[in-house]
Protein backbone atom coordinates (compact mmCIF):
# COMPACT_ATOMS: atom_id res chain seq x y z
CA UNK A 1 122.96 75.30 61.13
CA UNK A 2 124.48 78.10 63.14
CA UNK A 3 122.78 80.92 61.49
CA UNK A 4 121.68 82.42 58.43
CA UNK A 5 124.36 83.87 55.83
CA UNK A 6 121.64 86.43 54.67
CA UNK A 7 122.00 89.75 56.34
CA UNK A 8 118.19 91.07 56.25
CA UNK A 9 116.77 87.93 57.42
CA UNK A 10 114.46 88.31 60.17
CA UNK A 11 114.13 86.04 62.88
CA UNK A 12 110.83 85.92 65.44
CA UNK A 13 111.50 88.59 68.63
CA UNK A 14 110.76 86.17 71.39
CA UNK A 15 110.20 89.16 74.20
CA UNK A 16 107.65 90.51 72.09
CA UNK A 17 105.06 87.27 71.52
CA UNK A 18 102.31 87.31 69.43
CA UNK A 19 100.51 89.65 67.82
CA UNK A 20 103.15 92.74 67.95
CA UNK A 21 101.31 95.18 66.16
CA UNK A 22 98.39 97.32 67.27
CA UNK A 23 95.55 96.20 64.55
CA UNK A 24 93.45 99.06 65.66
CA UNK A 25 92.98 102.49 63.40
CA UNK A 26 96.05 105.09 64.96
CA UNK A 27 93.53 107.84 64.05
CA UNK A 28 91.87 108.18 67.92
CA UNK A 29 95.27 107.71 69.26
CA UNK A 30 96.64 110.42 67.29
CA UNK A 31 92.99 112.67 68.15
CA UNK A 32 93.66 111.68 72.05
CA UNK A 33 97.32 112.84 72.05
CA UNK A 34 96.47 116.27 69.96
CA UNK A 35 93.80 116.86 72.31
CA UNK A 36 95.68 116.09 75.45
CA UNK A 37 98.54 118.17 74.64
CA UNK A 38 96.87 120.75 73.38
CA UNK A 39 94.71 120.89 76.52
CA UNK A 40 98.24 121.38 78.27
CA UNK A 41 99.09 124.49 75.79
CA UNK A 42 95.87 125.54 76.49
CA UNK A 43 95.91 125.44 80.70
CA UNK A 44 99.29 126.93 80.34
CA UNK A 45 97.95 130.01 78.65
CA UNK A 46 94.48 130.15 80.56
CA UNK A 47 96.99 130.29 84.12
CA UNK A 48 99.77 132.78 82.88
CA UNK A 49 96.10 135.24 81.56
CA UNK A 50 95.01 134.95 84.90
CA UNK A 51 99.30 135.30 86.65
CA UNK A 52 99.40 138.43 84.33
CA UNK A 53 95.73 140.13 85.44
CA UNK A 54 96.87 139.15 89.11
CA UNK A 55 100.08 141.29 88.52
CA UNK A 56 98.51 144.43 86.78
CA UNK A 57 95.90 144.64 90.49
């Protein structure tokens, strides 16, 4: 048997191995990612407040 005739079979990614999927909750992940880039946002802002008072001296 060459291969299957059915076109949305699914056959077993060998590169990926067992156990693909995360089985943990995606709700710290997503806190850890808002956090981090709003931390960015946040730095970005704090540094151009204190490049715009440095300008106005």
């Amino acid at each position: 048997m060459a291969g299957h005739q059915d076109p949305n079979y699914v056959t077993e990614n060998p590169f990926e191995g067992r156990g693909r999927a995360m089985k943990g909750n995606d709700f710290p992940d997503t806190g850890y990612g808002f956090a981090v880039g709003g931390g960015f946002f946040i730095t970005m802002f704090i540094i151009a407040v204190i490049v715009e008072a440095a300008v106005r001296l």
